[in-house]
Protein backbone atom coordinates (compact mmCIF):
# COMPACT_ATOMS: atom_id res chain seq x y z
CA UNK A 1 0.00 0.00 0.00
CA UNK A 2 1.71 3.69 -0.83
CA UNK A 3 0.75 4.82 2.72
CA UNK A 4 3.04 7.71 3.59
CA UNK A 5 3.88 9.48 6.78
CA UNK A 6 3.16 12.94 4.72
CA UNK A 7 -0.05 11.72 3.43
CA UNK A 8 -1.05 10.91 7.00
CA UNK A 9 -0.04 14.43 8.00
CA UNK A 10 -2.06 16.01 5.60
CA UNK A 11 -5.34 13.87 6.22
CA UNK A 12 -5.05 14.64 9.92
CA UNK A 13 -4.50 18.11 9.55
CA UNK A 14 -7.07 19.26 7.03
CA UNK A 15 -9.57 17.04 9.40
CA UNK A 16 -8.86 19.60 12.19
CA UNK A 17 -8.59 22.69 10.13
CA UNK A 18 -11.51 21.62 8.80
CA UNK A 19 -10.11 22.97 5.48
CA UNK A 20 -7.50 22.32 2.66
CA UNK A 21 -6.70 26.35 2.96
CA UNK A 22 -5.62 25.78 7.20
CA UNK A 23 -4.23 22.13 6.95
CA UNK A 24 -1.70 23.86 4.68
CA UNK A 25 -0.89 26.66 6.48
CA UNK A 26 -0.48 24.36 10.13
CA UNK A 27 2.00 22.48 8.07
CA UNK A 28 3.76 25.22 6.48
CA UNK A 29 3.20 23.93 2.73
CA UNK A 30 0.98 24.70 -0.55
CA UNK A 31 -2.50 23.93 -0.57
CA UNK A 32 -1.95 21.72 -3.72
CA UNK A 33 0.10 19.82 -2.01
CA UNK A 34 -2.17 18.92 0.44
CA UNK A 35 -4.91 18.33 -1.56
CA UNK A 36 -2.31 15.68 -3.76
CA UNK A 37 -1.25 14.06 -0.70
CA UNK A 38 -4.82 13.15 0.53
CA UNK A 39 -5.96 12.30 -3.09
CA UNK A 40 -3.45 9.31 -3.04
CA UNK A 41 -4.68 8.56 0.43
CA UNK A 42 -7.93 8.51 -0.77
CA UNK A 43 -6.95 6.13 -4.11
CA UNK A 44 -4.94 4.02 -1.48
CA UNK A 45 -8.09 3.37 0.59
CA UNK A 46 -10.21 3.41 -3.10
CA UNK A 47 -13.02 5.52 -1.63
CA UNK A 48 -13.49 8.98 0.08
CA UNK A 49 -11.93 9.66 3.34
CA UNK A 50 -13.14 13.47 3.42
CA UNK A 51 -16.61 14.92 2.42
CA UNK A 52 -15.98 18.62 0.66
CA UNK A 53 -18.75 21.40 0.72
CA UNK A 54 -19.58 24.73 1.49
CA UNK A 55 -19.50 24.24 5.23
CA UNK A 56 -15.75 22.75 5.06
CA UNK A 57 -14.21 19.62 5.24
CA UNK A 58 -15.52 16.71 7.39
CA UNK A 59 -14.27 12.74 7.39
CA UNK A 60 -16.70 10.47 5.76
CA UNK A 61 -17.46 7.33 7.73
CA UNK A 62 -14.30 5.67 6.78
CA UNK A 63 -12.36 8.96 7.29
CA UNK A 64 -14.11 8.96 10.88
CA UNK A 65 -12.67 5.54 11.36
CA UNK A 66 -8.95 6.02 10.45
CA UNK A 67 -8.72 9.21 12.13
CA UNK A 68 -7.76 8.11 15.19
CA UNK A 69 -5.50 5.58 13.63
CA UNK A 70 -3.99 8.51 11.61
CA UNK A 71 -3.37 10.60 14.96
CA UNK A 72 -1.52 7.26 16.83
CA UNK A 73 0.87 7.30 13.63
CA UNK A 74 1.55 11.20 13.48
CA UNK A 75 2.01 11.05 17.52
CA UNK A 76 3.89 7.98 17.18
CA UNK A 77 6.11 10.02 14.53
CA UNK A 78 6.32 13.13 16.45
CA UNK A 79 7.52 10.83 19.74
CA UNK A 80 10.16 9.36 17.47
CA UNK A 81 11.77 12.44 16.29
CA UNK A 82 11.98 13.99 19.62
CA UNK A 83 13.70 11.34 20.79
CA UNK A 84 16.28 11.38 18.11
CA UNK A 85 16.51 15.28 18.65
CA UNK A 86 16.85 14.38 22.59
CA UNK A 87 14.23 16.66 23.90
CA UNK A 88 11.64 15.39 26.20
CA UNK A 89 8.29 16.54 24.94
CA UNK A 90 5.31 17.04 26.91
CA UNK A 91 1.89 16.02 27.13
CA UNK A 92 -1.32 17.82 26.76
CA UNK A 93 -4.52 17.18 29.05
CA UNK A 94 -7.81 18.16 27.20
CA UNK A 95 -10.77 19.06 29.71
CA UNK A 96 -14.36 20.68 29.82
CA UNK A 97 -15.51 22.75 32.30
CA UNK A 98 -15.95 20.93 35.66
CA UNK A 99 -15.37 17.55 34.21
CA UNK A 100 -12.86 16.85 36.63
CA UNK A 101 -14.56 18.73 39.81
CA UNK A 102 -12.37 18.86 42.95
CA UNK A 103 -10.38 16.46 41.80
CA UNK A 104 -8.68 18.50 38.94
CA UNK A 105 -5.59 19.64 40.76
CA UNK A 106 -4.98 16.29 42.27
CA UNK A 107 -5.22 14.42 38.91
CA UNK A 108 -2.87 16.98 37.44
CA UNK A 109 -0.17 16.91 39.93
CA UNK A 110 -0.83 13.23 39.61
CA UNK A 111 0.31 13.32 35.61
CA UNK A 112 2.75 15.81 36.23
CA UNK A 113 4.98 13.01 38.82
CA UNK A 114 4.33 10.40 36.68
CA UNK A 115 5.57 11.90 33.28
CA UNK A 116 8.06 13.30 34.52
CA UNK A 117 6.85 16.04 32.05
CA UNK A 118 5.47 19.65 31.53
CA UNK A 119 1.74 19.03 31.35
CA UNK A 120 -0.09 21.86 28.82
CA UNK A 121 -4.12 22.12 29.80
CA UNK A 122 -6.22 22.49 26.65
CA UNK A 123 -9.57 24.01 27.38
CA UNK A 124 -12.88 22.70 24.68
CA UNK A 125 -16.53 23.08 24.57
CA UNK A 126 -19.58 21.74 23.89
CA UNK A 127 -18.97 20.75 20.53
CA UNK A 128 -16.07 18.11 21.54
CA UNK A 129 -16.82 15.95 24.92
CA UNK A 130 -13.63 13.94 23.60
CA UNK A 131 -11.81 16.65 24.24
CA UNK A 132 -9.45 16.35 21.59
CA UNK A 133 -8.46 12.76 21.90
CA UNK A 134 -10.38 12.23 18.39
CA UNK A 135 -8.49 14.74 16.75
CA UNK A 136 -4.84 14.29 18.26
CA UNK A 137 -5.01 17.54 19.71
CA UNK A 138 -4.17 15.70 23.08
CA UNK A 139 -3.17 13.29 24.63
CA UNK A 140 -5.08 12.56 27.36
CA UNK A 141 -8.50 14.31 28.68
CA UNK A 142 -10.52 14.57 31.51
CA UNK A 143 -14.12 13.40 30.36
CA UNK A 144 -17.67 13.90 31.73
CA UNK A 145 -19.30 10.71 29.89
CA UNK A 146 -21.64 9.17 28.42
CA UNK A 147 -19.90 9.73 25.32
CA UNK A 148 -19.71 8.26 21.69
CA UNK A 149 -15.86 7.23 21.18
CA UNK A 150 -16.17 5.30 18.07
CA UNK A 151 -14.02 2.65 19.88
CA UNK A 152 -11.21 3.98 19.96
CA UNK A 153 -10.89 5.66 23.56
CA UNK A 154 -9.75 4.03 27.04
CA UNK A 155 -10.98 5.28 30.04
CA UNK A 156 -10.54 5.07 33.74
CA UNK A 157 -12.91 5.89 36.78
CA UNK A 158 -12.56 9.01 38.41
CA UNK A 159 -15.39 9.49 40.59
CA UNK A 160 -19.05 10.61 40.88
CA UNK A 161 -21.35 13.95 41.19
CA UNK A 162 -24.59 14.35 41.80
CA UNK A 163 -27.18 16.36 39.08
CA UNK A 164 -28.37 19.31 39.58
CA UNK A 165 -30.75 21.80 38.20
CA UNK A 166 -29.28 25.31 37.55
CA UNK A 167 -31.82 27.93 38.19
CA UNK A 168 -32.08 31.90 38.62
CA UNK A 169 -32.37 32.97 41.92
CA UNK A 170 -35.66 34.66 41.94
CA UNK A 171 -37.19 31.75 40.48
CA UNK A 172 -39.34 29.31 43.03
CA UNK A 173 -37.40 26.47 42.79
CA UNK A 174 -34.46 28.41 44.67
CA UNK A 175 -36.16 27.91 47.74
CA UNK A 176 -36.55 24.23 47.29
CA UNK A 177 -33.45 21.29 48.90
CA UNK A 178 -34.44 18.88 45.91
CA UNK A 179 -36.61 19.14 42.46
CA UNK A 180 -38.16 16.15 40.86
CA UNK A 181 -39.25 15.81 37.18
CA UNK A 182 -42.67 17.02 38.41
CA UNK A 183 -41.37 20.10 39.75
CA UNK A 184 -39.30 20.99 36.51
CA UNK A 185 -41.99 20.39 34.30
CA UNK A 186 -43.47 22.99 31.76
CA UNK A 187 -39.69 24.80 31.66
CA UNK A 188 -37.40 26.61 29.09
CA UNK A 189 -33.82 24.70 29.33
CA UNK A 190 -30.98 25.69 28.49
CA UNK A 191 -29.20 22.59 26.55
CA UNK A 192 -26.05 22.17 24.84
CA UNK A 193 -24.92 22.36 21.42
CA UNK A 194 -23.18 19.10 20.47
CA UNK A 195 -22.94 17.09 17.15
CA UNK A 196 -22.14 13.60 19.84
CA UNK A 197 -25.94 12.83 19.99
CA UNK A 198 -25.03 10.17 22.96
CA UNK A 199 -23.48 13.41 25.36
CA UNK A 200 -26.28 15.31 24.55
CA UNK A 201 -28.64 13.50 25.51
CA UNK A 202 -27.28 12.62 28.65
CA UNK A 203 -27.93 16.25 29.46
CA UNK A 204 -31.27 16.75 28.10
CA UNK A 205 -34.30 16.54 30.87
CA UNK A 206 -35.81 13.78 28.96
CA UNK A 207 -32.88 11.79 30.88
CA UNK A 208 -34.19 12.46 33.89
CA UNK A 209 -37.52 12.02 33.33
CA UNK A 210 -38.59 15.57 32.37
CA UNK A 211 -41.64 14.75 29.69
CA UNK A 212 -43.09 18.33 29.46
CA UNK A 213 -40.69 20.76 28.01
CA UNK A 214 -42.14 24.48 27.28
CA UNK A 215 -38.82 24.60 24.99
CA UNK A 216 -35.62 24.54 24.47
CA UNK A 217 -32.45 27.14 24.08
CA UNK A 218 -29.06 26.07 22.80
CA UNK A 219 -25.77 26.41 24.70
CA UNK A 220 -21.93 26.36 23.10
CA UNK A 221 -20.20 26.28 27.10
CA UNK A 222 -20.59 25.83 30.18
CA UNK A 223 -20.08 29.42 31.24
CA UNK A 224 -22.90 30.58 28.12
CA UNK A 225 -25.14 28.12 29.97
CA UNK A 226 -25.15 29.79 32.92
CA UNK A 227 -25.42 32.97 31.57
CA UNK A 228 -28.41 31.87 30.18
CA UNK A 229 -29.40 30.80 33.31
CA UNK A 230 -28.78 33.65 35.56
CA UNK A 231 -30.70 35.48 32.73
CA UNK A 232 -33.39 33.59 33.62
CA UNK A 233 -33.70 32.58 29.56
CA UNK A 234 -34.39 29.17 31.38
CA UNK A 235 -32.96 26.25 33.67
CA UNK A 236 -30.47 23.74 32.87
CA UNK A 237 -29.38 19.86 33.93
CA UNK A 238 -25.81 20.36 35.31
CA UNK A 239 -24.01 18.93 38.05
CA UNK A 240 -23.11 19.78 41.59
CA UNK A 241 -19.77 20.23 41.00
CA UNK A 242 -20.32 23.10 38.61
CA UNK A 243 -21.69 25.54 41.19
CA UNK A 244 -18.32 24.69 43.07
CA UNK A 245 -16.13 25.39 40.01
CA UNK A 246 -18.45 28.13 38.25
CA UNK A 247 -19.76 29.83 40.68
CA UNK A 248 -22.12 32.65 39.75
CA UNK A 249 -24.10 34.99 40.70
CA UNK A 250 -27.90 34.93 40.09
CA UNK A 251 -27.66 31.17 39.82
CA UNK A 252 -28.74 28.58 42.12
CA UNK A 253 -28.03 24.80 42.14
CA UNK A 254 -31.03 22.56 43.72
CA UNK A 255 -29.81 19.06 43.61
CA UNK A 256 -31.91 16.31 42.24
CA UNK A 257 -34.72 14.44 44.63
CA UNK A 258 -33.50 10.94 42.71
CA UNK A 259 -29.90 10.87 44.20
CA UNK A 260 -28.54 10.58 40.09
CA UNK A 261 -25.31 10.52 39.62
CA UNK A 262 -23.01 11.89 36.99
CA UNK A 263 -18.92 10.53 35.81
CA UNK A 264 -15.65 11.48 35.58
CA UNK A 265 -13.33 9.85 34.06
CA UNK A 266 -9.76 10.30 31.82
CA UNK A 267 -9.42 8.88 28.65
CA UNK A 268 -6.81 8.28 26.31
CA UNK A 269 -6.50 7.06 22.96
CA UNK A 270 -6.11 2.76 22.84
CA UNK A 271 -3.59 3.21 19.99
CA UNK A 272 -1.27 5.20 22.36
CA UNK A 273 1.22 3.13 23.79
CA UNK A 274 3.51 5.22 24.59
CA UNK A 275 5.57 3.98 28.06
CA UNK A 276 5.29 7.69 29.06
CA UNK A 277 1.18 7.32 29.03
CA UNK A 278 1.38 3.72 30.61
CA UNK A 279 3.10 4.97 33.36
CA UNK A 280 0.39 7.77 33.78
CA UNK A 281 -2.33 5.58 33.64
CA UNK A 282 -0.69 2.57 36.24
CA UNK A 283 -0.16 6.18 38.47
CA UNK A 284 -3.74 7.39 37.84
CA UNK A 285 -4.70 3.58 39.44
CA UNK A 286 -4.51 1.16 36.23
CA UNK A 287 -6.86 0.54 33.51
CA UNK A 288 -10.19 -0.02 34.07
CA UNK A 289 -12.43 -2.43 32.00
CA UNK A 290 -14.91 -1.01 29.94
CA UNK A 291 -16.79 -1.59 27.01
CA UNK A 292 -15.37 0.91 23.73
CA UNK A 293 -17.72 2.53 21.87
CA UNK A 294 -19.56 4.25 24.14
CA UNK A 295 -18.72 5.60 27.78
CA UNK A 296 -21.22 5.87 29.98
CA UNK A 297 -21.97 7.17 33.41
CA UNK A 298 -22.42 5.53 36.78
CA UNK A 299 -25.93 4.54 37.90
């Protein structure tokens, strides 16, 4: 197969550009030669690996499917040549909001020992739960599953929060300890913006039982939710850790009456097998078992 490390490059980087125009200009060559580089990808794997319109470029299924394959070789290459250059390159932790709750500075300082590395936090939104473990844009994250993984991602147990409605302060449920799907029914919510239709729905109030929405108002972040909120455009399904992390003014949390339960977790790609990310993982307490695909939150 003419597979080359280039042609690997360039599929990678046009898939987070999302364009022919940026992948170029990340690697510091022509457009054209881009676009050649992924058209004898493309004749390699005798089908489309990238769907081109007005909106940009976006992998097809297949392309979907090797991407993460295509980031473990361009990591994997990257890893190599550092090596040979003798530097000591370090890692990057993805994360979202208060996906890791209290425990963030622990788990960092955690990584940090064990890698014997500098540890760079990347920050993402909404429209990536992974975090950018799909897209090689790093190398391990700190998740708030259920997610859709495409089974390709590890994970390992972090621990639990409880659910919690957002709400303004004025607004009657304030007063209340706990709400119930009968006491949030008939509401605006605030709800996120995602294209992973397994997260989102995790933190719709359908999941907890909510039948009788008045409607519905899209979020891009955590912080534009609960400005939303505080707005009082309408309530939102968060957790309890977010009032901890985020707290703001105008907002009140009011746990759920059911006891659920929200996950964190970190997650790392299963191609990457590097020593330097074994040792973080044994450190972080080993790998835990569970099923790829789909990551999913405790009960």
């Amino acid at each position: 197969m003419d597979v080359t490390l280039p042609a690997v490059r360039a599929f990678v980087a046009v898939v987070r550009a999302g364009s022919f125009h940026g992948a170029a200009a990340a690697l510091g060559v022509s457009q054209p030669t881009v676009s050649t580089a992924v058209k004898r990808l493309e004749a390699t794997a005798g089908r489309p690996l990238l769907v081109r319109d007005r909106g940009g470029v976006r992998p097809t299924e297949l392309g979907g499917l090797l991407l993460a394959h295509a980031v473990a070789v361009t990591t994997a290459a990257d890893e190599f040549e550092a090596v040979l250059a003798g530097e000591a390159s370090g890692l990057t932790v993805g994360f979202m909001g208060e996906a890791a709750g209290a425990l963030t500075s622990r788990l960092l300082d955690g990584i940090r020992r064990a890698s014997g590395k500098e540890i760079r936090l990347r920050r993402f939104d909404f429209d990536d739960p992974a975090c950018g473990l799909l897209t090689g844009e790093s190398d391990l994250a700190v998740v708030w599953p259920p997610l859709t993984t495409g089974g390709v991602l590890e994970t390992l147990f972090l621990g639990g929060d409880r659910r919690a409605v957002a709400v303004p302060v004025g607004d009657p449920l304030a007063r209340l300890a706990t709400a119930g799907p009968a006491d949030l029914a008939g509401r605006v919510w605030v709800v996120p913006h995602s294209p992973d239709r397994i997260w989102r729905a995790f933190r719709h109030p359908g999941s907890i039982g909510v039948t009788d929405v008045a409607g519905e108002i899209g979020s891009g972040a955590i912080e534009e939710t609960l400005e939303l909120v505080a707005a009082g455009r309408g309530v939102a399904l968060l957790s309890q850790g977010t009032d901890e992390h985020y707290a703001r003014a105008g907002v009140v949390f009011v746990l759920l009456s059911d006891g659920l339960r929200c996950t964190t977790a970190v997650a790392w790609r299963r191609t990457d097998t590097r020593p330097v990310l074994a040792r973080v993982i044994a450190a972080l307490g080993g790998r835990q078992e569970m099923a790829p695909g789909v990551i999913r939150p405790v009960s």
